[in-house]
C-alpha atoms as a PDB file:
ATOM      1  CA  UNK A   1       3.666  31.344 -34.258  1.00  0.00           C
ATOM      2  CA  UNK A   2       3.502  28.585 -31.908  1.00  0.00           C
ATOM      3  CA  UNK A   3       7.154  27.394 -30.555  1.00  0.00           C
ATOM      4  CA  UNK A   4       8.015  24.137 -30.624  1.00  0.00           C
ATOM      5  CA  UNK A   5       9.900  22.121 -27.676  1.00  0.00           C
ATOM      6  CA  UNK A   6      12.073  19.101 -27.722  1.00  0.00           C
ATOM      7  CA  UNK A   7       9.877  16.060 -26.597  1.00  0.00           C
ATOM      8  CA  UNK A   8      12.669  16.382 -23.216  1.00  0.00           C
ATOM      9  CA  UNK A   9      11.706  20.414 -22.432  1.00  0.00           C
ATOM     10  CA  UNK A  10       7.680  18.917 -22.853  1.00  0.00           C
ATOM     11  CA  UNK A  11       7.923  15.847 -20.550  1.00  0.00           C
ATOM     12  CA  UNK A  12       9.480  18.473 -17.797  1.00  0.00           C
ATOM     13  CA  UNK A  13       7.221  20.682 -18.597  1.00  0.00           C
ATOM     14  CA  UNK A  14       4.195  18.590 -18.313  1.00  0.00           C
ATOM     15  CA  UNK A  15       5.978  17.281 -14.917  1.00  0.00           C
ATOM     16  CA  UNK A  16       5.859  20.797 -13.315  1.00  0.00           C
ATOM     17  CA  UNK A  17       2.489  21.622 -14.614  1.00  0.00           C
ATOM     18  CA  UNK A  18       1.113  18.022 -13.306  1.00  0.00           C
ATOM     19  CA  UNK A  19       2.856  18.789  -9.493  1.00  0.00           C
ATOM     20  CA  UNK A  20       1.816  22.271  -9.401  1.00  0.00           C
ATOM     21  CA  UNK A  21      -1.424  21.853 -10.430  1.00  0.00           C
ATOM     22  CA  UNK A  22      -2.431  18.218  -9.289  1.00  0.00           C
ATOM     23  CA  UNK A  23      -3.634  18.008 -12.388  1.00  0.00           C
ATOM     24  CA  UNK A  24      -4.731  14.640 -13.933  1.00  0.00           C
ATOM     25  CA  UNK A  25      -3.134  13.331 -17.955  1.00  0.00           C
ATOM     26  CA  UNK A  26      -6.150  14.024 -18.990  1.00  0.00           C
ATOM     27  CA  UNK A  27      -6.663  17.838 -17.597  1.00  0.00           C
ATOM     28  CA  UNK A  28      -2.416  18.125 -18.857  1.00  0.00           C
ATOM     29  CA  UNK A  29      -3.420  16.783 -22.524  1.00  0.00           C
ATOM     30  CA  UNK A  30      -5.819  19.142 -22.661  1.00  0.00           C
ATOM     31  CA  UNK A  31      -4.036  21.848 -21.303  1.00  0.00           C
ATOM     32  CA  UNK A  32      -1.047  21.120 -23.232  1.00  0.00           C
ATOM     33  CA  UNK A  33      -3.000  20.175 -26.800  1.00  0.00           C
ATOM     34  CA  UNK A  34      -1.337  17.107 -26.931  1.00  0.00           C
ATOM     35  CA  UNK A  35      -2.799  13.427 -26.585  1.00  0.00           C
ATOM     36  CA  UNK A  36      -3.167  11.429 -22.959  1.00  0.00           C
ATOM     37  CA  UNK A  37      -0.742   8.870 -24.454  1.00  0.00           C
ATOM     38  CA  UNK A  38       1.210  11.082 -24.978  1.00  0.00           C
ATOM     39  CA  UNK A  39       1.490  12.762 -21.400  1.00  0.00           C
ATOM     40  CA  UNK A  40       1.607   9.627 -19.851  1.00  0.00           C
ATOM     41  CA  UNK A  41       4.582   7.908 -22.011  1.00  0.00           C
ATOM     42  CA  UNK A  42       6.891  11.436 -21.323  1.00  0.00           C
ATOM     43  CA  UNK A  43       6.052  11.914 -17.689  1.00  0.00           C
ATOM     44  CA  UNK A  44       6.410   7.884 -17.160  1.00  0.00           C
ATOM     45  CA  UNK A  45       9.090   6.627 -19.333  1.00  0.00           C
ATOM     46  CA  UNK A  46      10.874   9.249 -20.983  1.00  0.00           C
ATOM     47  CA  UNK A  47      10.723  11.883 -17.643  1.00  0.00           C
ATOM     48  CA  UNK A  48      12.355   8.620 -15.896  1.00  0.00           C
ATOM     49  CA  UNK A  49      15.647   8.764 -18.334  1.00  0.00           C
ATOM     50  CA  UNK A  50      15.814  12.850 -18.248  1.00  0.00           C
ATOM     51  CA  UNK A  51      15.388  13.402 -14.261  1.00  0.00           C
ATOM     52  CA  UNK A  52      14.698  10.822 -12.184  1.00  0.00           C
ATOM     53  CA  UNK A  53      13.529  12.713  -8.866  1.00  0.00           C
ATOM     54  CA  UNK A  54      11.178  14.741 -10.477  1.00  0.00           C
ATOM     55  CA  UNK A  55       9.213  11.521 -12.806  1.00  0.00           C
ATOM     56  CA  UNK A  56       9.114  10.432  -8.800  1.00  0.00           C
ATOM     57  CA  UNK A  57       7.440  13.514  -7.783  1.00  0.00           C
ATOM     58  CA  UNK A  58       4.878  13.146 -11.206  1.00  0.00           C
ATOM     59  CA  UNK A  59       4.330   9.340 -10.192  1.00  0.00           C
ATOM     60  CA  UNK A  60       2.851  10.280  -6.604  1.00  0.00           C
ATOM     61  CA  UNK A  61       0.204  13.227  -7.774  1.00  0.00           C
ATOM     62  CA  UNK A  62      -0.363  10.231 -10.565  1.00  0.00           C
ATOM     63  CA  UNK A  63      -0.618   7.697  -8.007  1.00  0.00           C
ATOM     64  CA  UNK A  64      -3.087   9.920  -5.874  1.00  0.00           C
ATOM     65  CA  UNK A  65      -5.360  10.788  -9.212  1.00  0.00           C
ATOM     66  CA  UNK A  66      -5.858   6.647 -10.261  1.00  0.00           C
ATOM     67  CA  UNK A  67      -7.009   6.208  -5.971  1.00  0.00           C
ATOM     68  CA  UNK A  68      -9.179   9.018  -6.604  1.00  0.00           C
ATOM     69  CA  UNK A  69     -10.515   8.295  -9.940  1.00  0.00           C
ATOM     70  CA  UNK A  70     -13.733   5.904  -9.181  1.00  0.00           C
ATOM     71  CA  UNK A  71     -14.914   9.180  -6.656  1.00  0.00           C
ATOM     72  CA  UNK A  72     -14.621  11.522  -9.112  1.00  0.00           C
ATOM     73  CA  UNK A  73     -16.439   9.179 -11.567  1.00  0.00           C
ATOM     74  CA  UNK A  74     -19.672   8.343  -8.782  1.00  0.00           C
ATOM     75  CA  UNK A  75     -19.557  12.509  -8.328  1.00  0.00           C
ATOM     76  CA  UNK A  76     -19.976  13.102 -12.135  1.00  0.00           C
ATOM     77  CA  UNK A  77     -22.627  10.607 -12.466  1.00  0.00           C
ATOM     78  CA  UNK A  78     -24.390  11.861  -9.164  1.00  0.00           C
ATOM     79  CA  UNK A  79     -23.991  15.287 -10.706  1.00  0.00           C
ATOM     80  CA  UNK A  80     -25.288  14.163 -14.520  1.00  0.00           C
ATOM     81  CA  UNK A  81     -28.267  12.558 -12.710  1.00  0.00           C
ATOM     82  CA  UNK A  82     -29.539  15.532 -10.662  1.00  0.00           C
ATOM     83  CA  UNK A  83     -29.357  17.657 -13.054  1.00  0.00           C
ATOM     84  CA  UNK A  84     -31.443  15.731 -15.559  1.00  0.00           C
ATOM     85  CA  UNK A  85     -33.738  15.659 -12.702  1.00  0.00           C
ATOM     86  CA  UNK A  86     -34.041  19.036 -12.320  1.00  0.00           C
ATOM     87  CA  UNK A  87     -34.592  19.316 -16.235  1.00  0.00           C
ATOM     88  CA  UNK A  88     -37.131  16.845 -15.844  1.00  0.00           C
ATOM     89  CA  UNK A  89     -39.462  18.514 -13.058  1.00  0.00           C
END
């Protein structure tokens, strides 16, 4: 039986997971079964309200993963192309 956590044990949850990890909302929705809305609106707004020093810690890995984002986007498209030339040859 799958145990269910108050929406405060999740967002601190998700926070820890996100900073140990350097995971991005995405890879913690996944992870977590749970939406990307949803992992953003706990680990932005409600992590905010239930520790403040730790939704600061989230915000920086978060910070990092948007500056990153348009690499890891060109390296997935690189990636999607080569291979389809590979399949092609």
């Amino acid at each position: 039986m799958k145990q269910v956590l108050s929406i405060e044990d999740r967002a601190i949850n998700l926070a820890h997971y996100i900073i140990d990890s350097k995971d991005t909302v995405r890879g913690a929705a996944k992870k977590f079964g749970i939406s990307k809305s949803t992992v953003h609106k706990d680990v932005s707004e409600r992590l905010k309200k239930i520790n403040p020093s730790l939704a600061k810690e989230v915000r920086i890995i978060l910070d990092e993963n948007k500056a990153e984002r348009h690499i890891r986007g060109g390296m997935a498209t690189k990636l999607k192309y080569s291979n389809l030339k590979k399949i092609v040859k």
